[in-house]
Protein backbone atom coordinates (compact mmCIF):
# COMPACT_ATOMS: atom_id res chain seq x y z
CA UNK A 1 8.90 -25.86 -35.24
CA UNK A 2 5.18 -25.01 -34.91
CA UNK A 3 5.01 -21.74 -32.15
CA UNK A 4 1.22 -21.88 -30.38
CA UNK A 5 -0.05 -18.91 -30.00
CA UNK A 6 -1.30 -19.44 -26.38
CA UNK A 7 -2.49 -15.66 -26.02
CA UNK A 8 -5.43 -16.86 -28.15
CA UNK A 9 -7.81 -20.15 -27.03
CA UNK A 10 -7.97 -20.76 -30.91
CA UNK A 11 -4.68 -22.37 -32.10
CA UNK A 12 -3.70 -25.56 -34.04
CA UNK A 13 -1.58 -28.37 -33.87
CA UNK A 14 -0.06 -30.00 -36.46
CA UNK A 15 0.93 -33.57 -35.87
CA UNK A 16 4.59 -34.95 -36.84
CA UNK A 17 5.50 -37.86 -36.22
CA UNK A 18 5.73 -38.83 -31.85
CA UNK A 19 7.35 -40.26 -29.13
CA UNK A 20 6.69 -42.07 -25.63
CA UNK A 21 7.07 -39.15 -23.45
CA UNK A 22 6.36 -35.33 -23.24
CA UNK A 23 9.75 -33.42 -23.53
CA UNK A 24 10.25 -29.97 -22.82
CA UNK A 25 13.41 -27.92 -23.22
CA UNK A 26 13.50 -24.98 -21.48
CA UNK A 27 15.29 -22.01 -22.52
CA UNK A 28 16.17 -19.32 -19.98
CA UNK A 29 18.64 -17.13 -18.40
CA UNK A 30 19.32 -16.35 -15.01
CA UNK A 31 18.95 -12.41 -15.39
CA UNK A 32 15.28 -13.30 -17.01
CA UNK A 33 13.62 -11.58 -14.17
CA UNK A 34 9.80 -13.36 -16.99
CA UNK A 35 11.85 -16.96 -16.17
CA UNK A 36 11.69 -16.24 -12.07
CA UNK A 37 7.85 -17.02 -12.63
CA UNK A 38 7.86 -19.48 -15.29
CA UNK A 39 10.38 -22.02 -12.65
CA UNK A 40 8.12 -21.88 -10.69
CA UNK A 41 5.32 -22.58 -13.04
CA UNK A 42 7.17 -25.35 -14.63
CA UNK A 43 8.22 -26.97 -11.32
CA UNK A 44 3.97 -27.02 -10.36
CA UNK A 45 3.67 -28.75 -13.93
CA UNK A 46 6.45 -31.55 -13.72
CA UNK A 47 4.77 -32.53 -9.69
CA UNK A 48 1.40 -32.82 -11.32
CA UNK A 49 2.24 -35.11 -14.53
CA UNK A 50 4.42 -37.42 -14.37
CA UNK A 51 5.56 -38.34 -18.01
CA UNK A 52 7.10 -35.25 -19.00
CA UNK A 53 10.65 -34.28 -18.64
CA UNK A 54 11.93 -30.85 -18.67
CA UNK A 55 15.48 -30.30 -20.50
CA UNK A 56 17.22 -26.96 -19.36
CA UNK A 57 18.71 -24.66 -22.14
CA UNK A 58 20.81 -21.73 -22.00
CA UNK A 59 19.78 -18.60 -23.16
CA UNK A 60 21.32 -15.37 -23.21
CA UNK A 61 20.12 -12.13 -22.79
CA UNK A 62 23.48 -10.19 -22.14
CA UNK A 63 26.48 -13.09 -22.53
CA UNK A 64 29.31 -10.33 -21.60
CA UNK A 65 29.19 -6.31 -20.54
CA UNK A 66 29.67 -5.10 -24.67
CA UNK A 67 25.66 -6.73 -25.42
CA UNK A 68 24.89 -4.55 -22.68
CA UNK A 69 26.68 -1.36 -24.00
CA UNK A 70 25.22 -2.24 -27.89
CA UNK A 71 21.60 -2.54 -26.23
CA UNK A 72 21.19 0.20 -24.05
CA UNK A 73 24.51 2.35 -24.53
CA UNK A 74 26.46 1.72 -21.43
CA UNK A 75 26.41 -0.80 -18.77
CA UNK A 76 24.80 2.33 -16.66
CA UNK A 77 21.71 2.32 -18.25
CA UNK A 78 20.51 -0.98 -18.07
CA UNK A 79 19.48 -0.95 -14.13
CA UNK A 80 16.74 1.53 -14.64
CA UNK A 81 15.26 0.29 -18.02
CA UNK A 82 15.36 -3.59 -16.45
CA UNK A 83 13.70 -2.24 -12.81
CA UNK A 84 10.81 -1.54 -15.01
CA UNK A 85 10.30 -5.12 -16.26
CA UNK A 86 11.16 -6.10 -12.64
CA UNK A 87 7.96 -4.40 -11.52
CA UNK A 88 6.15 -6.36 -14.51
CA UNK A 89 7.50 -9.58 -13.92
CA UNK A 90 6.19 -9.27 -10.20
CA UNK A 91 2.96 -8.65 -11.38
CA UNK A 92 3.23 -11.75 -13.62
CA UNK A 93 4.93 -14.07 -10.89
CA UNK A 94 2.36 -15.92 -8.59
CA UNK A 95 3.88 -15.23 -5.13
CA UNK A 96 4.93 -11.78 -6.43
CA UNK A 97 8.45 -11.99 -4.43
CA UNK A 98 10.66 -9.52 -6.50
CA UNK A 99 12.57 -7.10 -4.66
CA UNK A 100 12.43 -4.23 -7.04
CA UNK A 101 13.09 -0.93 -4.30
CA UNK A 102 15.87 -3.24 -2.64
CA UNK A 103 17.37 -3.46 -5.48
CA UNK A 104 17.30 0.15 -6.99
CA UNK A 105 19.10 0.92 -3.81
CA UNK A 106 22.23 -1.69 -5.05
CA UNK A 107 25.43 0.56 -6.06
CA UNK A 108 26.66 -2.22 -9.17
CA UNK A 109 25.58 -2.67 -12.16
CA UNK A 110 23.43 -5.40 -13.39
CA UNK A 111 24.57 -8.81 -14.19
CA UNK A 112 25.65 -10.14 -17.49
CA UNK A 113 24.34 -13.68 -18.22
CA UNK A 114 27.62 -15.30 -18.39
CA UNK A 115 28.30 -16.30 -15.00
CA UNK A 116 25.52 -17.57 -13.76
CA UNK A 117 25.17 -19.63 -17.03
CA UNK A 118 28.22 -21.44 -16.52
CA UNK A 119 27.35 -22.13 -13.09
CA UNK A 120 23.89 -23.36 -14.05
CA UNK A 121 25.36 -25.68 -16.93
CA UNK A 122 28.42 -26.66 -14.52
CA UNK A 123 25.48 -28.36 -12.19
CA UNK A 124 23.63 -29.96 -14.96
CA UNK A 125 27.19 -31.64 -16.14
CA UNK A 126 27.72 -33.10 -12.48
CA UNK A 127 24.04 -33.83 -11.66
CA UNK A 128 21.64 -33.64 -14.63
CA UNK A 129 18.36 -31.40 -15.19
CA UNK A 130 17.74 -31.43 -11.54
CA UNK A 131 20.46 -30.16 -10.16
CA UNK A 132 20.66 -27.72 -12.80
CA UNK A 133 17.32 -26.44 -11.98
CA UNK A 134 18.11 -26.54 -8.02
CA UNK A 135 21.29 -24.06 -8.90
CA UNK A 136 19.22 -21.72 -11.54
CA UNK A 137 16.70 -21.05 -9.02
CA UNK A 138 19.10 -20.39 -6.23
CA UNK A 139 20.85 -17.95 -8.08
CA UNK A 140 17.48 -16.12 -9.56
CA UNK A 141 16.90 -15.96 -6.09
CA UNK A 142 19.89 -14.24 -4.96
CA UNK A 143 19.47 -11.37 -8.00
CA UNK A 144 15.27 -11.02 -7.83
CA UNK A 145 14.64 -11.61 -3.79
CA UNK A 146 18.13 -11.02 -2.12
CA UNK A 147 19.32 -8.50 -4.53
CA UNK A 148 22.90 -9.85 -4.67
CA UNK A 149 25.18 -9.31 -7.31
CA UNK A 150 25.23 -12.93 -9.55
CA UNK A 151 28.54 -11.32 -11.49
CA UNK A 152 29.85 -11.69 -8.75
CA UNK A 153 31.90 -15.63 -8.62
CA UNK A 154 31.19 -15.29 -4.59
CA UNK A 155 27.77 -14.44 -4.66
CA UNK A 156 27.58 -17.62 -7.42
CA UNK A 157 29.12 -20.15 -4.95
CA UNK A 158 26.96 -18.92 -2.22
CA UNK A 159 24.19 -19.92 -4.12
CA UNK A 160 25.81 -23.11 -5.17
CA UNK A 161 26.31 -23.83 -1.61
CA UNK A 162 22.74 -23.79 -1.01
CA UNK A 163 22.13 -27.15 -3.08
CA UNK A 164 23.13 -30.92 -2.44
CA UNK A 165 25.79 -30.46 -5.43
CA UNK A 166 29.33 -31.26 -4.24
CA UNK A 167 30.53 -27.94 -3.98
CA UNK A 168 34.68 -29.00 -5.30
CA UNK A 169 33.28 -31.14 -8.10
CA UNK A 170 31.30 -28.25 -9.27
CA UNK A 171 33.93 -25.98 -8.74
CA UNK A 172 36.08 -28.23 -11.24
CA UNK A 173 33.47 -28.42 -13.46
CA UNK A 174 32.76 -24.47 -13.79
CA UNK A 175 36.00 -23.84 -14.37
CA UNK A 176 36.80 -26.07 -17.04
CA UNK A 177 36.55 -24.97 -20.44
CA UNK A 178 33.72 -28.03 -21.69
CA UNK A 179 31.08 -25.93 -19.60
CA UNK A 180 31.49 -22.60 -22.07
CA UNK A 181 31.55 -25.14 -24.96
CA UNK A 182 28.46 -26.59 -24.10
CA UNK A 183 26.33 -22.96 -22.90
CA UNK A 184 27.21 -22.05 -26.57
CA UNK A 185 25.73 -24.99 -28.13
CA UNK A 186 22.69 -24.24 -26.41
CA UNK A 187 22.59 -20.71 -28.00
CA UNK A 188 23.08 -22.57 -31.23
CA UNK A 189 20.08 -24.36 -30.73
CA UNK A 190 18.25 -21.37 -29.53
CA UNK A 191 18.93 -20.06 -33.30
CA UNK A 192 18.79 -23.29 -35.05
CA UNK A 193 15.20 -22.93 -33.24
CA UNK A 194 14.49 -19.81 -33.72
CA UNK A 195 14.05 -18.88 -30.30
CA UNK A 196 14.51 -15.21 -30.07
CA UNK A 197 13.56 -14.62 -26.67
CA UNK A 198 13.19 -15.98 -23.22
CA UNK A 199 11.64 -17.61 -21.21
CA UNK A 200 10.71 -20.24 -24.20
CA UNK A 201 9.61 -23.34 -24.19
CA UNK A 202 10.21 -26.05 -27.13
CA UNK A 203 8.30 -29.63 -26.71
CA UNK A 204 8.97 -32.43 -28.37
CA UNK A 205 11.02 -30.04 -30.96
CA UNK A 206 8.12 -29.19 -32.44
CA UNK A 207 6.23 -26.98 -30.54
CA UNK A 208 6.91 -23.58 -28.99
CA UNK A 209 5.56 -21.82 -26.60
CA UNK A 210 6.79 -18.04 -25.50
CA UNK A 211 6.82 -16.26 -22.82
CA UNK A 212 5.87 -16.45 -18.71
CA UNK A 213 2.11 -17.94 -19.67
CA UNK A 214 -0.41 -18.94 -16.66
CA UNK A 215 0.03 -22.27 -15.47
CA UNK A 216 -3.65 -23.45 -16.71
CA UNK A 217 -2.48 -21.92 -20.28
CA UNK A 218 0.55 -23.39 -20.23
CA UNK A 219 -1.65 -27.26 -18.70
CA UNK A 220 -4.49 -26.75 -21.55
CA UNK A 221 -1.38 -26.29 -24.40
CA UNK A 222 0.20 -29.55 -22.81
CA UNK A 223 -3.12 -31.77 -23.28
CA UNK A 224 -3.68 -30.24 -26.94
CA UNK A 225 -0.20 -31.29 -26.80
CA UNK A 226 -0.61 -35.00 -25.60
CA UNK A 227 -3.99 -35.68 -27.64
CA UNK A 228 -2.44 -34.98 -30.36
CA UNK A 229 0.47 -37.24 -30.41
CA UNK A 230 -1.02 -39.80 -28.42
CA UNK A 231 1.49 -38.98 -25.69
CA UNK A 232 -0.56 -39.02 -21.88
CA UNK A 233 1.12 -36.67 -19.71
CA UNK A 234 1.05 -38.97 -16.61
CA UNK A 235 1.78 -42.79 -17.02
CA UNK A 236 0.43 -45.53 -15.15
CA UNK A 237 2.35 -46.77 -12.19
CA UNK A 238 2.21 -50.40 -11.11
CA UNK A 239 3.41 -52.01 -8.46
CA UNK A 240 4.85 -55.56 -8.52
CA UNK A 241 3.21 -58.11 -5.51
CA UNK A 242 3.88 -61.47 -5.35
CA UNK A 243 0.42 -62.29 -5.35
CA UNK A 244 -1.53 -61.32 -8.52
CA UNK A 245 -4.74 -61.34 -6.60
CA UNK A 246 -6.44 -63.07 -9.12
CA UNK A 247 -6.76 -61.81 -12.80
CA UNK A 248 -8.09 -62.52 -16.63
CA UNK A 249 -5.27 -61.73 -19.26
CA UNK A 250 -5.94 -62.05 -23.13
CA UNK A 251 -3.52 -64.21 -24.48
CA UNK A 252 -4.04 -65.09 -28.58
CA UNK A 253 -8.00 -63.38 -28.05
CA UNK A 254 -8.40 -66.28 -25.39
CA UNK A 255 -8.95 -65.54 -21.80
CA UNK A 256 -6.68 -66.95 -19.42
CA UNK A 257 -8.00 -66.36 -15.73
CA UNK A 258 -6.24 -67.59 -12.32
């Protein structure tokens, strides 16, 4: 996979191979406060074109409370280093909506990644990409604006409760043992990738790019992107009539005009 370096204007593109339509998988966690942003971003991108599809992948920064204690020496510690990529992120998020003093005031500790995972990959089971997205930005919402505790199974289903997903069938579907399976086949990938960090995203599994880029950044990488397969980034839509309203059509290199 060919990582652009989208910090610099000057990058290249090597062409392999192509497809009919711009895919993007998405790799992020819900405690990436650097993915709050890039949602956002993303969700601006897939309004504007039309032929790209975005393909949400697990990543995670802290899957259970012993990463935390290997990283930063005790589940303690982590609050106050994270707070002060909190108050970065803001500054890289658009609508700068983190709650950074709200939460310094919170008395647990901060969130693994495995919860809110399963809850994220529970919704895309049941409803696809979109609902997963619906559900992962619910619940970054809860940790970044509302400063709620996403460990927390209650403060999960509050979120979950916020989207059209049909809260028992995701219920089912969280608890059931396929959803951990599949989380940790998305990790795989992250590796098999080489994906080493978050938020990343991977199109047409060729092409990387890292990190919470600017949305024109992110658009100008996307139409290297597209002229270089041959892929446009919005398709034509046409509308069937039943009258044609009178037309020429090359048939054989012979016109043919009613």
């Amino acid at each position: 996979m060919k990582f652009i370096q989208v910090i610099s204007s000057d990058y290249k593109i090597v062409k392999q191979g192509g497809c009919n339509m711009i895919k993007i998988e998405f790799f992020h966690d819900v405690i990436c406060s650097f993915c709050f942003p890039m949602s956002a971003r993303m969700r601006k991108i897939t309004e504007k074109y039309n032929n790209i599809e975005v393909i949400h992948r697990s990543f995670a920064l802290g899957w259970q409370a012993e990463d935390f204690i290997r990283g930063f020496g005790s589940r303690e510690a982590v609050k106050p280093e994270v707070l002060n990529h909190w108050a970065q992120a803001n500054q890289n998020d658009d609508e700068h909506r983190f709650n950074i003093e709200g939460m310094r005031q919170t008395d647990f500790n901060f969130p693994i990644s495995k919860p809110g995972l399963l809850a994220t990959k529970a919704a895309g089971i049941i409803g696809g990409d979109d609902m997963y997205w619906d559900v992962f930005d619910r619940i970054q919402n809860k940790l970044f604006v509302e400063n709620k505790n996403i460990e927390d199974i209650e403060v999960i289903e509050e979120a979950v409760k916020e989207t059209s997903i049909p809260f028992q069938e995701w219920k089912s579907q969280f608890e059931n043992k396929e959803t951990e399976e599949a989380v940790l086949k998305d990790l795989q990938l992250a590796q098999a990738y080489g994906v080493h960090s978050a938020p990343t995203l991977v199109i047409n599994q060729k092409y990387g790019i890292s990190g919470a880029q600017p949305q024109e950044v992110i658009e100008k990488t996307l139409n290297q992107i597209s002229k270089d397969e041959g892929i446009p980034l919005n398709k034509l839509i046409s509308f069937q009539t039943n009258d044609t309203g009178g037309m020429c059509t090359v048939v054989d290199g012979k016109w043919e005009c009613d």
